[in-house]
C-alpha atoms as a PDB file:
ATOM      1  CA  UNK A   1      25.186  -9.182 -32.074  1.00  0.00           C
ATOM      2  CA  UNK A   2      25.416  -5.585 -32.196  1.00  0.00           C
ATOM      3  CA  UNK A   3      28.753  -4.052 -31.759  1.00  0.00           C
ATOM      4  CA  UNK A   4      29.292  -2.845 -27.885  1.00  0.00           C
ATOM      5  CA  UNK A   5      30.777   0.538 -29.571  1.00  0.00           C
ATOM      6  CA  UNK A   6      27.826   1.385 -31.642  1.00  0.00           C
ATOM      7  CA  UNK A   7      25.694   0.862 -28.858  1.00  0.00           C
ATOM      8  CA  UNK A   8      27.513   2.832 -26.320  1.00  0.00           C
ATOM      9  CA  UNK A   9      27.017   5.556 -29.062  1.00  0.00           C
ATOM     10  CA  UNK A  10      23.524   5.179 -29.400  1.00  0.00           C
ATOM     11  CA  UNK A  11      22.726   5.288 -25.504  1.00  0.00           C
ATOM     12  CA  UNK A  12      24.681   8.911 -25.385  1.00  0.00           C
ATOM     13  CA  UNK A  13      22.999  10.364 -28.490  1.00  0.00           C
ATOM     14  CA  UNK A  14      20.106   9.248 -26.419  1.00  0.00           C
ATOM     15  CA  UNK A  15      21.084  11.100 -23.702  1.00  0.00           C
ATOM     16  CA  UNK A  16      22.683  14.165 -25.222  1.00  0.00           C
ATOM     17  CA  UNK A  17      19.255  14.391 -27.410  1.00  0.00           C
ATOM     18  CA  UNK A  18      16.878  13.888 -24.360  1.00  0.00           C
ATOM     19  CA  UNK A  19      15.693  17.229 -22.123  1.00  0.00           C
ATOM     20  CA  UNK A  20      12.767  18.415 -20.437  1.00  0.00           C
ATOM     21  CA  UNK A  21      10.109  18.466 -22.830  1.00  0.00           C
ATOM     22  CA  UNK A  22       8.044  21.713 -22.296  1.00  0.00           C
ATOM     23  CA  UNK A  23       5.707  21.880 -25.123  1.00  0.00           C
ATOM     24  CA  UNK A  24       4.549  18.463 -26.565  1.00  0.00           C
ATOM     25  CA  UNK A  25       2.853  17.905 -30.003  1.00  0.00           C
ATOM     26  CA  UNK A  26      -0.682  17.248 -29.292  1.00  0.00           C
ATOM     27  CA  UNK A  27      -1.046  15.568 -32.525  1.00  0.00           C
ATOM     28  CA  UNK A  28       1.968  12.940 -32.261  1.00  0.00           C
ATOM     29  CA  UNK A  29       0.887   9.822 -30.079  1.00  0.00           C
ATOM     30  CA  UNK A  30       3.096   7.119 -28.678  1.00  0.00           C
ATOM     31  CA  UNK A  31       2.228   4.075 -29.416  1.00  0.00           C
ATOM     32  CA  UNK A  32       0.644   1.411 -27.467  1.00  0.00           C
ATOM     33  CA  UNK A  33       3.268  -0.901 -27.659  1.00  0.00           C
ATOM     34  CA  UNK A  34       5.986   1.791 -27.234  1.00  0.00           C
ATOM     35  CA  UNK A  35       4.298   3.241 -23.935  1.00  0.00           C
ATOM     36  CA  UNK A  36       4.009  -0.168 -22.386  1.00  0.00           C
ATOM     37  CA  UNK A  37       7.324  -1.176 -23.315  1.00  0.00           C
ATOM     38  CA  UNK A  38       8.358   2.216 -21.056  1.00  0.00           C
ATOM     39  CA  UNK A  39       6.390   1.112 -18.524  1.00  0.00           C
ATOM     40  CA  UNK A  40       7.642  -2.267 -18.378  1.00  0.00           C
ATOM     41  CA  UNK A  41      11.094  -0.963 -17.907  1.00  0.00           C
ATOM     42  CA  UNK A  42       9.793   1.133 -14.915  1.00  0.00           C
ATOM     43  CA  UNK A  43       8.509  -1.961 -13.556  1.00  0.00           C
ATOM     44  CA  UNK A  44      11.835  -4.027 -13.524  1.00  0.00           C
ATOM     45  CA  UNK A  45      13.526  -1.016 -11.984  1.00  0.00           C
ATOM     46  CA  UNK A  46      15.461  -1.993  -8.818  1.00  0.00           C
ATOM     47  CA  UNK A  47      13.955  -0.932  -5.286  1.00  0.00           C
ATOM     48  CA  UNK A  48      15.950  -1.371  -2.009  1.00  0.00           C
ATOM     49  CA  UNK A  49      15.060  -4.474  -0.220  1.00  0.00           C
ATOM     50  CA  UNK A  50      12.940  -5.390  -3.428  1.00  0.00           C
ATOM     51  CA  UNK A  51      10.356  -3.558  -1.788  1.00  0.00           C
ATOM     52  CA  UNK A  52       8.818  -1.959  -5.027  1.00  0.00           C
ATOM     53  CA  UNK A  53       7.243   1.172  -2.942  1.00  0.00           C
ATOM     54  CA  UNK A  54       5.368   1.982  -5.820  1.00  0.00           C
ATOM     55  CA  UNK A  55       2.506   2.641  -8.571  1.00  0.00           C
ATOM     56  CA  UNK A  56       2.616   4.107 -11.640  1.00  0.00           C
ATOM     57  CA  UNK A  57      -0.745   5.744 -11.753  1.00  0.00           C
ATOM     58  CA  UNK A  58      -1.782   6.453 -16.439  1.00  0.00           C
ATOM     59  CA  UNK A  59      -3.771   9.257 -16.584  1.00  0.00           C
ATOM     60  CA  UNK A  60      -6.058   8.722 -19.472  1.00  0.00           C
ATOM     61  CA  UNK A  61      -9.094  10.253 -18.492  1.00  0.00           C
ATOM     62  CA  UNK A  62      -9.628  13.387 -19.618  1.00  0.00           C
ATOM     63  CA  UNK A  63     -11.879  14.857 -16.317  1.00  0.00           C
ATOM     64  CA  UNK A  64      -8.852  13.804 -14.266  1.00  0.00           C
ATOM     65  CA  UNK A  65      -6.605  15.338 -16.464  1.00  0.00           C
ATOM     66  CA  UNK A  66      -8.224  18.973 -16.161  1.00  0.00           C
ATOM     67  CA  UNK A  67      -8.388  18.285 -12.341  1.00  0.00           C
ATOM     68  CA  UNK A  68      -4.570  17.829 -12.433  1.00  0.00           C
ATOM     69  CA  UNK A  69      -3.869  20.488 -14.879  1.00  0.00           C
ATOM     70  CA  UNK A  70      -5.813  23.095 -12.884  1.00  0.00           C
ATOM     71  CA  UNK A  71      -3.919  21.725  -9.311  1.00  0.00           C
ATOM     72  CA  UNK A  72      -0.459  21.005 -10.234  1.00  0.00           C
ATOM     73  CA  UNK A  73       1.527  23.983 -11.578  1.00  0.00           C
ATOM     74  CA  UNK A  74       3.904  21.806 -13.453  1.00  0.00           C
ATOM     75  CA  UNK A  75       1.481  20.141 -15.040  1.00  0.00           C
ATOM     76  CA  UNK A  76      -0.236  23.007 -16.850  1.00  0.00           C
ATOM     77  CA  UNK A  77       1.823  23.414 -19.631  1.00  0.00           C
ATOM     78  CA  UNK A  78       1.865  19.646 -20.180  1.00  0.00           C
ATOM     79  CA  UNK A  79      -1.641  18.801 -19.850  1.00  0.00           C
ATOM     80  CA  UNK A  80      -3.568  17.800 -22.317  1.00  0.00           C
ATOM     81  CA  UNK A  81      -1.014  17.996 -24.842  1.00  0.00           C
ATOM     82  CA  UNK A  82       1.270  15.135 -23.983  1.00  0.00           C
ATOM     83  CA  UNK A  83       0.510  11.807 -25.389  1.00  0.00           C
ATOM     84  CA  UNK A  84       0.834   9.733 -22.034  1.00  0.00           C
ATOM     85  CA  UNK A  85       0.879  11.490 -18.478  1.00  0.00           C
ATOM     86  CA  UNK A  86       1.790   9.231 -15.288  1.00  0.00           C
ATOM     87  CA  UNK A  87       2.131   9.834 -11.855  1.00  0.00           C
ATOM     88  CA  UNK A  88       4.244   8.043  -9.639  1.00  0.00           C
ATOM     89  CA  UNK A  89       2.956   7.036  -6.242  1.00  0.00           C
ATOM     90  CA  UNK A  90       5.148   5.821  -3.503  1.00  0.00           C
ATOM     91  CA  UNK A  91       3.919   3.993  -0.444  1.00  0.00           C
ATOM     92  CA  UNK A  92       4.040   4.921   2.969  1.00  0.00           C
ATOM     93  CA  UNK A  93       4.771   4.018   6.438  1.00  0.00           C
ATOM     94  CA  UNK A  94       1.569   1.466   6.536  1.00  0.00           C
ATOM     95  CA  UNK A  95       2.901  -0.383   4.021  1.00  0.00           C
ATOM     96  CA  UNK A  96       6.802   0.317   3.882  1.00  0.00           C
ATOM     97  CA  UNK A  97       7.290  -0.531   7.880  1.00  0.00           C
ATOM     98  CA  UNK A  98       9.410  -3.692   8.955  1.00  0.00           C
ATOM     99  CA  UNK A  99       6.158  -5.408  10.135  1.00  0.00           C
ATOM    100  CA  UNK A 100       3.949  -4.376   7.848  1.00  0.00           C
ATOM    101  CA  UNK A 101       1.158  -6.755   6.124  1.00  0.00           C
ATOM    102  CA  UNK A 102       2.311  -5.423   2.668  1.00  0.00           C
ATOM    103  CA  UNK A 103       6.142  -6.662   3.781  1.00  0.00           C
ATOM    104  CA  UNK A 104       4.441 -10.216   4.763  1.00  0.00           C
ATOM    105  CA  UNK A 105       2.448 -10.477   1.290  1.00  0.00           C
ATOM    106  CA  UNK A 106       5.292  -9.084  -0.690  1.00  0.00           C
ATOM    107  CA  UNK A 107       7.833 -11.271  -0.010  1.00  0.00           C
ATOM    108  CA  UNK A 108       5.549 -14.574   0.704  1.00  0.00           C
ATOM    109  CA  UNK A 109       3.624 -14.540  -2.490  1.00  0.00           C
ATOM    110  CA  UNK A 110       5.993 -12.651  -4.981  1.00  0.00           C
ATOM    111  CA  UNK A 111       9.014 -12.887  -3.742  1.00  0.00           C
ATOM    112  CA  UNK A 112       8.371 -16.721  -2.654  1.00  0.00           C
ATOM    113  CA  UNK A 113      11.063 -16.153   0.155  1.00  0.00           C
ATOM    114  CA  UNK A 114      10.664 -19.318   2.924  1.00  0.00           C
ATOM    115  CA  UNK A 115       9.205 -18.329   6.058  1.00  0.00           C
ATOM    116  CA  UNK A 116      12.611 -19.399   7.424  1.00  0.00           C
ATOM    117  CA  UNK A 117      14.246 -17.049   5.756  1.00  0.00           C
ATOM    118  CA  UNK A 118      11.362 -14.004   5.872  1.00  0.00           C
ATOM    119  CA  UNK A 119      11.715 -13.480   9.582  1.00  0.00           C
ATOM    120  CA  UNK A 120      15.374 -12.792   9.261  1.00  0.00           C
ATOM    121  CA  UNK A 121      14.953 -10.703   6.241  1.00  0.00           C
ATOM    122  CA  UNK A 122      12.165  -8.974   8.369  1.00  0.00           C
ATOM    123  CA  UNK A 123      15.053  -8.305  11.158  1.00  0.00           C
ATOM    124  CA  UNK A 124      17.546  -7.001   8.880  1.00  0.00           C
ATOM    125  CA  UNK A 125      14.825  -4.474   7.455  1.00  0.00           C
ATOM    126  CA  UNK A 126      13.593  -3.234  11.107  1.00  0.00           C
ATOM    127  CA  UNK A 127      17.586  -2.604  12.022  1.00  0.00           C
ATOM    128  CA  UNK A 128      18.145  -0.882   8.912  1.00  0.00           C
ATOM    129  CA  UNK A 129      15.110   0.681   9.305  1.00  0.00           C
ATOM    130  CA  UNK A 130      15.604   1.458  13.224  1.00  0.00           C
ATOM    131  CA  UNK A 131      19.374   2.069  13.318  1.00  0.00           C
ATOM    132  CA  UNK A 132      20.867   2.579  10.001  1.00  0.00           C
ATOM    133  CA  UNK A 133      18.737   5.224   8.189  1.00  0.00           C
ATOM    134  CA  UNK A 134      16.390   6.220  11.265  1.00  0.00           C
ATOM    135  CA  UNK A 135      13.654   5.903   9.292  1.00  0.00           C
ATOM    136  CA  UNK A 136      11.037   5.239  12.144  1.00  0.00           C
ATOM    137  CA  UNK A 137      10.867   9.045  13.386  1.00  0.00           C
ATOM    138  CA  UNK A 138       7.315  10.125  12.294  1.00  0.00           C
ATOM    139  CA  UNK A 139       5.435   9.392   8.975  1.00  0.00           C
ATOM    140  CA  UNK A 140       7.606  11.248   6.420  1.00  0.00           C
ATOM    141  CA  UNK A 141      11.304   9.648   6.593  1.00  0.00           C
ATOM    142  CA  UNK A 142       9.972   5.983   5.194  1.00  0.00           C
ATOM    143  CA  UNK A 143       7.815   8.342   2.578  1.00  0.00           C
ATOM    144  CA  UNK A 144      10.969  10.166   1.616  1.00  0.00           C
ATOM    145  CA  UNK A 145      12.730   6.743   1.189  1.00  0.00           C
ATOM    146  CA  UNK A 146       9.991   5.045  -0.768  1.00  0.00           C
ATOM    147  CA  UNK A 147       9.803   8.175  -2.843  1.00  0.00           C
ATOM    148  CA  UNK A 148      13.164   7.832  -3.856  1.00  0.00           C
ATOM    149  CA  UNK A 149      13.216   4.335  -5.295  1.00  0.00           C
ATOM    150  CA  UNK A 150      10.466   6.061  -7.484  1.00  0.00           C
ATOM    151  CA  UNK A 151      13.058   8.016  -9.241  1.00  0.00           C
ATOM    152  CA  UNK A 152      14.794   5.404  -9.795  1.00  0.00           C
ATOM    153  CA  UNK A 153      12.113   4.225 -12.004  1.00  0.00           C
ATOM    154  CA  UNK A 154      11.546   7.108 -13.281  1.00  0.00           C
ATOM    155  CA  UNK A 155      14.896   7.444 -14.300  1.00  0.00           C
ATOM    156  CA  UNK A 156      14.879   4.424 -15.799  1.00  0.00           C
ATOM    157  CA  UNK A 157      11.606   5.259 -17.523  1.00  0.00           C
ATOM    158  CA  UNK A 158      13.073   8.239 -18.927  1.00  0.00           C
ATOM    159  CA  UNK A 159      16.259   6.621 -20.683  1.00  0.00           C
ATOM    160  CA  UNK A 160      13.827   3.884 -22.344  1.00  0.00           C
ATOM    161  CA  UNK A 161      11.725   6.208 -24.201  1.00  0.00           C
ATOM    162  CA  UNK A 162      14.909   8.487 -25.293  1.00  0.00           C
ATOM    163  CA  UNK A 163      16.197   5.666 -26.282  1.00  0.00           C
ATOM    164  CA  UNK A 164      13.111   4.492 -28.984  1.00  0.00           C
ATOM    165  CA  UNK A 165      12.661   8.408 -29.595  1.00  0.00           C
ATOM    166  CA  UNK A 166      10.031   9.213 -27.186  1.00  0.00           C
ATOM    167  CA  UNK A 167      10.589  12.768 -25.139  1.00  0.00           C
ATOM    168  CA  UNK A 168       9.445  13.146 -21.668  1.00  0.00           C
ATOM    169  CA  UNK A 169       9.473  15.923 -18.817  1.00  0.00           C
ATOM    170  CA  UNK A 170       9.514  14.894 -14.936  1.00  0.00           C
ATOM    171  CA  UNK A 171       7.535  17.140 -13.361  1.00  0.00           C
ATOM    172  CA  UNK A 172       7.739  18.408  -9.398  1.00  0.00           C
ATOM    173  CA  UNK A 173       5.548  21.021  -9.925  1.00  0.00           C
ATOM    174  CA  UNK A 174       3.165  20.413  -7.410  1.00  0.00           C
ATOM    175  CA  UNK A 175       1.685  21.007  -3.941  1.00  0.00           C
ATOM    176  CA  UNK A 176       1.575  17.422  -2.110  1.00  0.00           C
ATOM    177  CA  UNK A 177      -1.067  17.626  -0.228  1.00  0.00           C
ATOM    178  CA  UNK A 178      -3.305  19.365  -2.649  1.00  0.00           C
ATOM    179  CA  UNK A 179      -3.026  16.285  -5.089  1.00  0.00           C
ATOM    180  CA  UNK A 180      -3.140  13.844  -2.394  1.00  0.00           C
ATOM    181  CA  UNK A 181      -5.882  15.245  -1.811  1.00  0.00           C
ATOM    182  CA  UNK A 182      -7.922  15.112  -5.211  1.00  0.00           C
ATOM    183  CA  UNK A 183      -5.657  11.725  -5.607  1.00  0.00           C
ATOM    184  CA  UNK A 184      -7.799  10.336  -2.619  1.00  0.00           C
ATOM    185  CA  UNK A 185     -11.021  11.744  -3.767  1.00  0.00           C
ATOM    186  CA  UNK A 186     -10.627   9.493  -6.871  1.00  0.00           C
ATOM    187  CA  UNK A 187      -9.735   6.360  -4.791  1.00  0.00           C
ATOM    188  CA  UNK A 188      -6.673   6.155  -5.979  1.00  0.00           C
ATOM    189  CA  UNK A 189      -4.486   5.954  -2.511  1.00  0.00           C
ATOM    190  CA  UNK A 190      -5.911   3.124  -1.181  1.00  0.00           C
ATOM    191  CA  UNK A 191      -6.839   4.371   1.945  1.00  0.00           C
ATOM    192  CA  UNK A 192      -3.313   5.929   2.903  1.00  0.00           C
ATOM    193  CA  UNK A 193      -1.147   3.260   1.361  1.00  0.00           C
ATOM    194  CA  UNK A 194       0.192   5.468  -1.046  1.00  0.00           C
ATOM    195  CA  UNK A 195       1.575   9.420  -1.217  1.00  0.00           C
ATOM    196  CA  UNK A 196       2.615  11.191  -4.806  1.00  0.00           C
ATOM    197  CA  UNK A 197       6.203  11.593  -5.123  1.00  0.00           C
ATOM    198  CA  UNK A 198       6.276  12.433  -8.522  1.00  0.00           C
ATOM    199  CA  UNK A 199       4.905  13.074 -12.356  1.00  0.00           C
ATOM    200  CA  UNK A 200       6.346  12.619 -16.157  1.00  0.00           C
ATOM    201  CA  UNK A 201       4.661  13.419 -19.409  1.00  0.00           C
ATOM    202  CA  UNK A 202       5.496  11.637 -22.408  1.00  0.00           C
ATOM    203  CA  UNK A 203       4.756  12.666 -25.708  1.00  0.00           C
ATOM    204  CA  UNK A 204       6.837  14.228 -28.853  1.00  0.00           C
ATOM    205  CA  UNK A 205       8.456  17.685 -28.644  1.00  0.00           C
ATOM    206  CA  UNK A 206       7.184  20.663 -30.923  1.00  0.00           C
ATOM    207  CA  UNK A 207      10.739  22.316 -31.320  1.00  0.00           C
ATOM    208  CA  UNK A 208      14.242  20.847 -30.535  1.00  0.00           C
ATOM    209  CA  UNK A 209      15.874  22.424 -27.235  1.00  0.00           C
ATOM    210  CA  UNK A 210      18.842  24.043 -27.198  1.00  0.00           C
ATOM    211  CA  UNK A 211      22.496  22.318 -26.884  1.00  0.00           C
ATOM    212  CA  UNK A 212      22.700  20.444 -23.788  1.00  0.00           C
ATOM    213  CA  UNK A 213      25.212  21.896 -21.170  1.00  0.00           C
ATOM    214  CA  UNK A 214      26.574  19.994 -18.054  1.00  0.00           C
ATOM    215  CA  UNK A 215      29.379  20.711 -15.881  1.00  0.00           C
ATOM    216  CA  UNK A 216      33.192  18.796 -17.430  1.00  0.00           C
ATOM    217  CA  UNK A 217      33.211  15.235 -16.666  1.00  0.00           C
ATOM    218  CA  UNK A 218      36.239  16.035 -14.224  1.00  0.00           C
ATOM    219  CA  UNK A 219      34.490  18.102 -12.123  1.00  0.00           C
ATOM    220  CA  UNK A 220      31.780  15.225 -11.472  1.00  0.00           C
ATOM    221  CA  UNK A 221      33.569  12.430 -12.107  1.00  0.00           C
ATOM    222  CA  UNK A 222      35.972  11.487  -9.160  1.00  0.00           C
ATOM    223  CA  UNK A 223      38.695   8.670  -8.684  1.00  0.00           C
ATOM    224  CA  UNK A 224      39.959   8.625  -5.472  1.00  0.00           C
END
């Protein structure tokens, strides 16, 4: 078995060596196996409730990745260079609601939760839901909430491929309802199930970044 202190020093040079990739190497690719393995840790990502409020959406055409490039600001300078490009849907309301049919197939047929216990589950979600978070108020709070269990994926995402010497670059750059837009025009929001939250690019940097700065640990990092 490895030794716990060599691996805690791996995982920071990991993170002290990964940053926002600007400029990838359009002639480095990851590899199959690599880029699924990334994606597999995406998928085991936690998600409140279980939920999993998400799709990861590979871009691997290269029509829809000029469409992109040309509406997403952030994307320009990433597109077509980076090996992999993926964009991270969340679902909405429809399917994210206490009673909604998504909820009922989730947790029935992958969650195999007893109908016993479903309708309580169910109950717990629509107080939460209702009283805890007041998430009910129009279309964007459950959105917002779904969006960010997406990060937490992407996050996660992120850390894997520093870790097996991939880079990456999340990637806001965008106007939402612009790519909604063209997303939906290629069928790929299933009829308002889904919103973007957010993008990444993975791929291999051209030139190292400068030396990472963060605020001291003791200015983050309280005990109280």
């Amino acid at each position: 078995m490895q030794n716990k202190e060599q691996r805690k020093h791996e995982i920071l040079a990991a993170h002290l060596d990964r940053h926002a990739t600007k400029e990838f190497d359009p002639e480095k690719k990851v590899s199959d196996d690599d880029f699924r393995f990334i994606m597999e840790v995406g998928r085991l990502s936690p998600s409140s409730f279980g939920f999993e409020p998400w799709r990861f959406l590979v871009i691997q055409s290269e029509e829809l990745r000029q469409k992109i490039k040309d509406a997403a600001w952030g994307a320009y300078g990433k597109l077509p260079d980076a090996s992999h490009f993926v964009i991270l849907l969340a679902r909405t309301k429809k399917d994210t609601r206490y009673d909604a049919d998504y909820l009922q197939q989730h947790f029935k047929e992958v969650k195999h939760m007893p109908d016993e216990h479903l309708q309580k589950y169910l109950s717990r979600i629509e107080e939460f839901q209702k009283e805890d978070f007041n998430l009910l108020d129009g279309d964007r709070p459950l959105y917002d909430w779904a969006g960010k269990q997406t990060y937490l994926a992407l996050g996660n995402m992120m850390t894997a491929a520093a870790e097996i010497g991939v880079d990456s670059c999340p990637i806001e750059g965008f106007h939402i309802e612009k790519m909604n837009k063209l997303l939906e025009e290629e069928g790929l929001l299933e009829d308002g199930s889904f919103s973007i939250s957010v993008m990444v690019a993975f791929g291999f940097r051209v030139k190292d970044p400068a030396e990472k700065t963060r605020r001291p640990f003791e200015d983050i990092v309280k005990f109280v």
